[in-house]
C-alpha atoms as a PDB file:
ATOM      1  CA  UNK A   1     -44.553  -6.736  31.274  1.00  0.00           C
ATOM      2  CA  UNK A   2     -42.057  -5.027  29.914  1.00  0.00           C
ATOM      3  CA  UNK A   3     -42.371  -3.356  26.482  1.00  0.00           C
ATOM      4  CA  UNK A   4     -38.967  -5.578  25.202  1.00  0.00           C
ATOM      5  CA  UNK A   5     -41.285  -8.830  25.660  1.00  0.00           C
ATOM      6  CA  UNK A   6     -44.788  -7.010  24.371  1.00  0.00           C
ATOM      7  CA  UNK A   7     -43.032  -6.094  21.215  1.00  0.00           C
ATOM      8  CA  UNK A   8     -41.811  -9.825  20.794  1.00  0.00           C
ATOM      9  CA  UNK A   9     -44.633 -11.312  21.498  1.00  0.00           C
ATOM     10  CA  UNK A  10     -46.466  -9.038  19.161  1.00  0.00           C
ATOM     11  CA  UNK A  11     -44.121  -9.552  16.418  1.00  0.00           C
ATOM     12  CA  UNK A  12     -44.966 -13.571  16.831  1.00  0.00           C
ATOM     13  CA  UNK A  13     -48.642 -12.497  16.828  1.00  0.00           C
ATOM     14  CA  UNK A  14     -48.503 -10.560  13.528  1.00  0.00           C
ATOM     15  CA  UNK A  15     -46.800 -13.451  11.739  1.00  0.00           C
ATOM     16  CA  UNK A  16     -50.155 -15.160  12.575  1.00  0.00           C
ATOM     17  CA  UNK A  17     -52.849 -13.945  10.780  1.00  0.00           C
ATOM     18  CA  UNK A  18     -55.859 -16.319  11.407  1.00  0.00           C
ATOM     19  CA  UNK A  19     -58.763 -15.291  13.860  1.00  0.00           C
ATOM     20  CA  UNK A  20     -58.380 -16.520  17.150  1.00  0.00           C
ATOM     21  CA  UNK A  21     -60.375 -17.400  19.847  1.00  0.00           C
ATOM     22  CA  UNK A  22     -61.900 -14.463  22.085  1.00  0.00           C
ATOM     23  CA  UNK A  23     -60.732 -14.635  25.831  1.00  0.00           C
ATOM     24  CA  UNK A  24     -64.143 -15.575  26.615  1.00  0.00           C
ATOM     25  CA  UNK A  25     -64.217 -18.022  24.439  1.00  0.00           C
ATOM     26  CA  UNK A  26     -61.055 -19.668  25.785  1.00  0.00           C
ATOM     27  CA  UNK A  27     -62.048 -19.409  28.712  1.00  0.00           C
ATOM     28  CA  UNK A  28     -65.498 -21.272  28.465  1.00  0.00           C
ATOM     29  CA  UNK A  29     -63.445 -24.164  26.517  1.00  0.00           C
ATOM     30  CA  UNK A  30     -60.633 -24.617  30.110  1.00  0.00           C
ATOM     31  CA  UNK A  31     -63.563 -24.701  31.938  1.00  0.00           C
ATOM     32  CA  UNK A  32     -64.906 -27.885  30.943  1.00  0.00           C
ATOM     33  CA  UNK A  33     -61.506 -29.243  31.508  1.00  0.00           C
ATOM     34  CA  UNK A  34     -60.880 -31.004  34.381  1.00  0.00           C
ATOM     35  CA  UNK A  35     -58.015 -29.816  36.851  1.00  0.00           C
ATOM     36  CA  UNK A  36     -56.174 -31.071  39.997  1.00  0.00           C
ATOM     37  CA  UNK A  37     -55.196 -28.682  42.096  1.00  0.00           C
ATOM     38  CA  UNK A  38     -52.572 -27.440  43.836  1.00  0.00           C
ATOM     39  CA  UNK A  39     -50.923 -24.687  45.619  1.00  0.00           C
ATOM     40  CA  UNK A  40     -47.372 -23.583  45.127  1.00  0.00           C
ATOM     41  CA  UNK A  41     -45.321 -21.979  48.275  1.00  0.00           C
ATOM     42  CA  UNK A  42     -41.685 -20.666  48.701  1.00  0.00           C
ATOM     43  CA  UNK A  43     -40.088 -17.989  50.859  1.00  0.00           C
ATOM     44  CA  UNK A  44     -39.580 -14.142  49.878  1.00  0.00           C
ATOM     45  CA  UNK A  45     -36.377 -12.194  49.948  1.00  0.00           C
ATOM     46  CA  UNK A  46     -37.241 -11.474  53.372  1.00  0.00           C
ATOM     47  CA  UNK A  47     -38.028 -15.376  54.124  1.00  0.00           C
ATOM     48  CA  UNK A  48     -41.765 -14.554  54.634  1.00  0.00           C
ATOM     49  CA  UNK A  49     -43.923 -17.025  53.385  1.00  0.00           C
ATOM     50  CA  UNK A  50     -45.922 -16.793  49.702  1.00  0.00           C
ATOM     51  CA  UNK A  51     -48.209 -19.029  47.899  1.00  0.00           C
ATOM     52  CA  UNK A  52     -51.574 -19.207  45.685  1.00  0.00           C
ATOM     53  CA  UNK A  53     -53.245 -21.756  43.713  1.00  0.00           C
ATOM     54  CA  UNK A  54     -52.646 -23.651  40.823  1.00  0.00           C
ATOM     55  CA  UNK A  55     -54.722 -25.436  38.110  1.00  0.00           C
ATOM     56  CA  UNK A  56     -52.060 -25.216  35.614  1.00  0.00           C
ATOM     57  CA  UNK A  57     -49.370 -27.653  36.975  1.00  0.00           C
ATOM     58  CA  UNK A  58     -48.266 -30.408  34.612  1.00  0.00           C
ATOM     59  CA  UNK A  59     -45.627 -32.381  33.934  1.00  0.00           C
ATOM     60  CA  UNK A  60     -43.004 -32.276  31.721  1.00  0.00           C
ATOM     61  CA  UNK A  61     -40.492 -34.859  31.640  1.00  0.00           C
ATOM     62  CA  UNK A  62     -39.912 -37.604  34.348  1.00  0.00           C
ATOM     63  CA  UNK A  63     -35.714 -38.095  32.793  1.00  0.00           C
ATOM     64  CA  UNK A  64     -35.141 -35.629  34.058  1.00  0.00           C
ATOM     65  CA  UNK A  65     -37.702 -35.101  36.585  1.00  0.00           C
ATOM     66  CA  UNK A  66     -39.379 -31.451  35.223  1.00  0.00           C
ATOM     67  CA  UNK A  67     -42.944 -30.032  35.607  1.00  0.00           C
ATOM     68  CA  UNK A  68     -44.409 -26.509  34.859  1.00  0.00           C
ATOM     69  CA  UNK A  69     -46.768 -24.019  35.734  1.00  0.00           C
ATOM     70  CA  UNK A  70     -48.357 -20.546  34.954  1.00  0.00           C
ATOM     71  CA  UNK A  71     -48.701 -17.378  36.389  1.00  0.00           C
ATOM     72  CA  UNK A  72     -50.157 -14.017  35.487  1.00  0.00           C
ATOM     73  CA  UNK A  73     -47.461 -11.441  35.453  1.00  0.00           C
ATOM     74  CA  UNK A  74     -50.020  -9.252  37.422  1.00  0.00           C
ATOM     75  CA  UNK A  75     -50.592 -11.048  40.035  1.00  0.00           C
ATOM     76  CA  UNK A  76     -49.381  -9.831  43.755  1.00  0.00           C
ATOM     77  CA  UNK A  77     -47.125 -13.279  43.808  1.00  0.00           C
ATOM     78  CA  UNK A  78     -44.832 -12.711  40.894  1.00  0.00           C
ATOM     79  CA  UNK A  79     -42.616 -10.443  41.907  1.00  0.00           C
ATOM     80  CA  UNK A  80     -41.310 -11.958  44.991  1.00  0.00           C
ATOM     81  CA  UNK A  81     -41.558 -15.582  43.066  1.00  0.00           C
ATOM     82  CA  UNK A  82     -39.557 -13.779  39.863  1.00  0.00           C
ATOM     83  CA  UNK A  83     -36.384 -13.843  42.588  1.00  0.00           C
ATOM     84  CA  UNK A  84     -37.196 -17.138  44.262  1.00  0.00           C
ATOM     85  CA  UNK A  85     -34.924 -20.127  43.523  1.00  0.00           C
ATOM     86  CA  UNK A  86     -36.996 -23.052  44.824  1.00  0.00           C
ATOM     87  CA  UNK A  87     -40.496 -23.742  45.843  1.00  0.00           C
ATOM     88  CA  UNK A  88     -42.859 -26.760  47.059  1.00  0.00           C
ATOM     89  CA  UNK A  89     -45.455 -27.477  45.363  1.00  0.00           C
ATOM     90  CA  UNK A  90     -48.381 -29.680  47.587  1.00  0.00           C
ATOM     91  CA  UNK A  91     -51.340 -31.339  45.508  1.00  0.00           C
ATOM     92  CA  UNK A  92     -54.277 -30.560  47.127  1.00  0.00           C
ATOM     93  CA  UNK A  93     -56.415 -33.727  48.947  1.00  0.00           C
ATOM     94  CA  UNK A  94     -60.153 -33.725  47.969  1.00  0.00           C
ATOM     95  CA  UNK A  95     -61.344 -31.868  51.724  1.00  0.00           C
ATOM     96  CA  UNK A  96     -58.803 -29.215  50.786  1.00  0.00           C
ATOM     97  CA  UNK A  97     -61.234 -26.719  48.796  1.00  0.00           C
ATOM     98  CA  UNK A  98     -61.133 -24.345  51.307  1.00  0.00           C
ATOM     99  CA  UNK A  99     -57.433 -24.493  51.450  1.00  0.00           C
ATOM    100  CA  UNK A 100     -57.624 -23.699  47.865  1.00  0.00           C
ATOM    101  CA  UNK A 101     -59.946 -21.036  47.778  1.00  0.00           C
ATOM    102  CA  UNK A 102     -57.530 -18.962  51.199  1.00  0.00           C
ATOM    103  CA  UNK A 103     -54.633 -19.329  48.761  1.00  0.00           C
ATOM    104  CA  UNK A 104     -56.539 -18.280  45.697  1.00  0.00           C
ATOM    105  CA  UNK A 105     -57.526 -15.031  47.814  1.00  0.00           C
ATOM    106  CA  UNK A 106     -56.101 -11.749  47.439  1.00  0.00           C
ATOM    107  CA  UNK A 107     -54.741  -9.302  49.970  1.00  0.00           C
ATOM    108  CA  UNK A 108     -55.154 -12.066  53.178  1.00  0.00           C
ATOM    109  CA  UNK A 109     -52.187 -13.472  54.577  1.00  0.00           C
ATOM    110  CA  UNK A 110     -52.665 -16.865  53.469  1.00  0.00           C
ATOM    111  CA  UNK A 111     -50.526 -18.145  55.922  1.00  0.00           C
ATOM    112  CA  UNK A 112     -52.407 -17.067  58.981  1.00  0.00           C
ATOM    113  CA  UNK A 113     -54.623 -19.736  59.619  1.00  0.00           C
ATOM    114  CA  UNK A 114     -52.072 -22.367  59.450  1.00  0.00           C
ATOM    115  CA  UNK A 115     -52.040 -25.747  58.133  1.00  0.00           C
ATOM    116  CA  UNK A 116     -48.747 -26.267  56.745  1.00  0.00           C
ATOM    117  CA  UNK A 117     -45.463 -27.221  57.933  1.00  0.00           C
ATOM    118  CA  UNK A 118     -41.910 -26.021  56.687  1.00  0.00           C
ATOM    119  CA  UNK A 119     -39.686 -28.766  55.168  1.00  0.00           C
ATOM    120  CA  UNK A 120     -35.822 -28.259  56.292  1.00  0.00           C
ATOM    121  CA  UNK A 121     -35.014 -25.954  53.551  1.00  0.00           C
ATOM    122  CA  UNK A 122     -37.940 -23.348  54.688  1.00  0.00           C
ATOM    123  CA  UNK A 123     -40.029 -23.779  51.720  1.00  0.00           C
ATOM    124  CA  UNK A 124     -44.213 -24.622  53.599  1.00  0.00           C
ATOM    125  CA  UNK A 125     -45.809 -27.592  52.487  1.00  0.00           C
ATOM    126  CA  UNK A 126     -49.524 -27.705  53.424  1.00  0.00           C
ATOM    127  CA  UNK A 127     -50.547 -30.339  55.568  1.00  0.00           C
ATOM    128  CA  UNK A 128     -52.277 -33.040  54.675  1.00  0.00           C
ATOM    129  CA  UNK A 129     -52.039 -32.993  50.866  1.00  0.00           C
ATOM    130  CA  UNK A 130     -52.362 -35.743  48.641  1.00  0.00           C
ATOM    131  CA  UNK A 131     -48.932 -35.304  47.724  1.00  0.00           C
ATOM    132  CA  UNK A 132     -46.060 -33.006  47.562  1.00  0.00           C
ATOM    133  CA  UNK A 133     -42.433 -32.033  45.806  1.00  0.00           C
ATOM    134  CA  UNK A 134     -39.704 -29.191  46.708  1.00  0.00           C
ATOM    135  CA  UNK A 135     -38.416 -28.257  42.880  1.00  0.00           C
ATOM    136  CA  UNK A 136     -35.477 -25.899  42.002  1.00  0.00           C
ATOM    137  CA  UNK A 137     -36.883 -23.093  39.310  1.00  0.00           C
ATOM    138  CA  UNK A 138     -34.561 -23.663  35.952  1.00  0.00           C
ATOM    139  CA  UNK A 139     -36.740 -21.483  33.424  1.00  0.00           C
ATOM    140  CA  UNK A 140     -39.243 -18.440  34.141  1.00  0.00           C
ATOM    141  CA  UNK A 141     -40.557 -17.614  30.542  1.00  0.00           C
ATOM    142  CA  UNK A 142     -42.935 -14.845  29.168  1.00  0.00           C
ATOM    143  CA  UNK A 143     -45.742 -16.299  27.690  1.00  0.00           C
ATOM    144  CA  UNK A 144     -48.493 -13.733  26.718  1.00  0.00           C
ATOM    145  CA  UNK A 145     -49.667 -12.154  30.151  1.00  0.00           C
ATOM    146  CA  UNK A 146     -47.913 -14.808  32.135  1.00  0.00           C
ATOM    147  CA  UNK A 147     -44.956 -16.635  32.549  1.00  0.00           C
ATOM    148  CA  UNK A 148     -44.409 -20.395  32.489  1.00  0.00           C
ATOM    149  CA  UNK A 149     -42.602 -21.683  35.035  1.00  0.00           C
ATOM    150  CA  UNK A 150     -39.916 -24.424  34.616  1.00  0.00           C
ATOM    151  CA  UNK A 151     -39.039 -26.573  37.888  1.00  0.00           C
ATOM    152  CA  UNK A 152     -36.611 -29.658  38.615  1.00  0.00           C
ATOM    153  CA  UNK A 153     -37.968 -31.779  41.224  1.00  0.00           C
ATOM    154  CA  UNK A 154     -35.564 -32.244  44.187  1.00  0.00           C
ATOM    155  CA  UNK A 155     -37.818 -34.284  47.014  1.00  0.00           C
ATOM    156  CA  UNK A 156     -41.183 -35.386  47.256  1.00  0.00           C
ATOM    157  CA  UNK A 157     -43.601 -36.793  49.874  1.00  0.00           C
ATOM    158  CA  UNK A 158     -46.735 -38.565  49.305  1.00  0.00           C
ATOM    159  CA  UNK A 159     -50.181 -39.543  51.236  1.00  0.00           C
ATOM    160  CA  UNK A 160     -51.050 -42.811  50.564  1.00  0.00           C
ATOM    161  CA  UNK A 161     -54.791 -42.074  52.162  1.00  0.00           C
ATOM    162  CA  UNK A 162     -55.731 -39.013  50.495  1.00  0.00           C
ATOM    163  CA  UNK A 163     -57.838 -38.202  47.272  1.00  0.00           C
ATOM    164  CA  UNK A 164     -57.437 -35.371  45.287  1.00  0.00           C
ATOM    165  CA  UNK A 165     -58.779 -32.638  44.651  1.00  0.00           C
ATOM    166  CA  UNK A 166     -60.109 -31.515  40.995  1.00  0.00           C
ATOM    167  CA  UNK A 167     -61.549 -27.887  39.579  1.00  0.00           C
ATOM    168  CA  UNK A 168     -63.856 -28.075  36.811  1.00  0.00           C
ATOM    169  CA  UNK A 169     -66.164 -25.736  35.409  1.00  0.00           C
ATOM    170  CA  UNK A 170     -65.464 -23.162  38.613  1.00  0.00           C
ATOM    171  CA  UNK A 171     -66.594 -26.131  41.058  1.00  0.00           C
ATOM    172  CA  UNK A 172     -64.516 -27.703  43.272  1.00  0.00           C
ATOM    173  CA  UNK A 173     -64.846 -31.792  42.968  1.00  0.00           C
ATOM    174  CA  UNK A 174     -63.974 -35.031  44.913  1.00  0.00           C
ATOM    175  CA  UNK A 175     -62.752 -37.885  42.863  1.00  0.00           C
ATOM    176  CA  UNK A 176     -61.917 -41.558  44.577  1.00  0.00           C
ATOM    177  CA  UNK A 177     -62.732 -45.008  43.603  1.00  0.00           C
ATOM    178  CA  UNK A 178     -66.424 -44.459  43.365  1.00  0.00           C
ATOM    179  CA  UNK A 179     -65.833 -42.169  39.928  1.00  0.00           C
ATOM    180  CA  UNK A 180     -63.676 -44.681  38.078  1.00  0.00           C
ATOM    181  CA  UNK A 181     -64.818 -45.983  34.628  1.00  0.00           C
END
């Protein structure tokens, strides 16, 4: 990060004097919270392929059509993804875990083993997921350590077979019918 958006985030810090929760501590509380997963691709200056996992995808507004995610300013994919323009983002189907864990992997090429197809515009989409959108980047903020990550979606494509897949508590987990209340 650089020390422009440390001191401003500091500055909003010290206005806020009341304890707050250890990292730890956060951390324990996310993990009892249920998340799908997916995995977020685009192409690199270069038009190589790049792409990890994602718990943190929501969405933000459906007029117009907006969602967001995080990612740590440290890790290996922000640099090229701080000069992307677009991306696909493909919701992972519940016998996906492994796909998860290869893209959640550092220093592999994540690509290698295949599974995923390039839609028209380059950006991969990984086969078989539940679902999946291409999305325009509008907004890269600093949040903390990370950056929140501001999309328009542009085109989609959905399974109409396919389950998905959820993270909770550092386990993997298959949802369908069987799990509704």
């Amino acid at each position: 990060m650089t020390t422009e958006i440390l001191r401003g985030l500091d500055a909003g810090l010290v206005e806020q004097d009341e304890p707050q929760l250890s990292p730890d501590a956060y951390k324990e509380v996310f993990r009892r919270h249920p998340a799908g997963v997916a995995v977020v691709t685009f192409l690199d200056q270069e038009g190589a392929p790049v792409g990890f996992t994602a718990t943190s995808v929501i969405s933000v507004s459906a007029d117009p059509p907006l969602l967001a995610f995080s990612l740590a300013s440290t890790s290996s994919s922000w640099a090229p993804l701080s000069r992307a323009r677009t991306l696909a983002i493909s919701f992972l189907a519940a016998d996906q875990d492994d796909v998860s864990a290869r893209f959640a992997t550092s220093g592999i090429d994540r690509f290698a083993a295949g599974g995923w197809t390039a839609l028209e515009t380059g950006e991969p989409v990984v086969d078989g997921a539940v679902s999946w959108l291409r999305g325009r980047i509008v907004q890269r903020a600093p949040v903390g350590g990370s950056y929140l990550i501001s999309v328009r979606a542009l085109t989609h494509g959905v399974s109409a077979e396919a389950l998905p897949l959820v993270y909770h508590d550092r386990t993997y987990h298959r949802i369908g019918d069987h799990t509704a209340v």
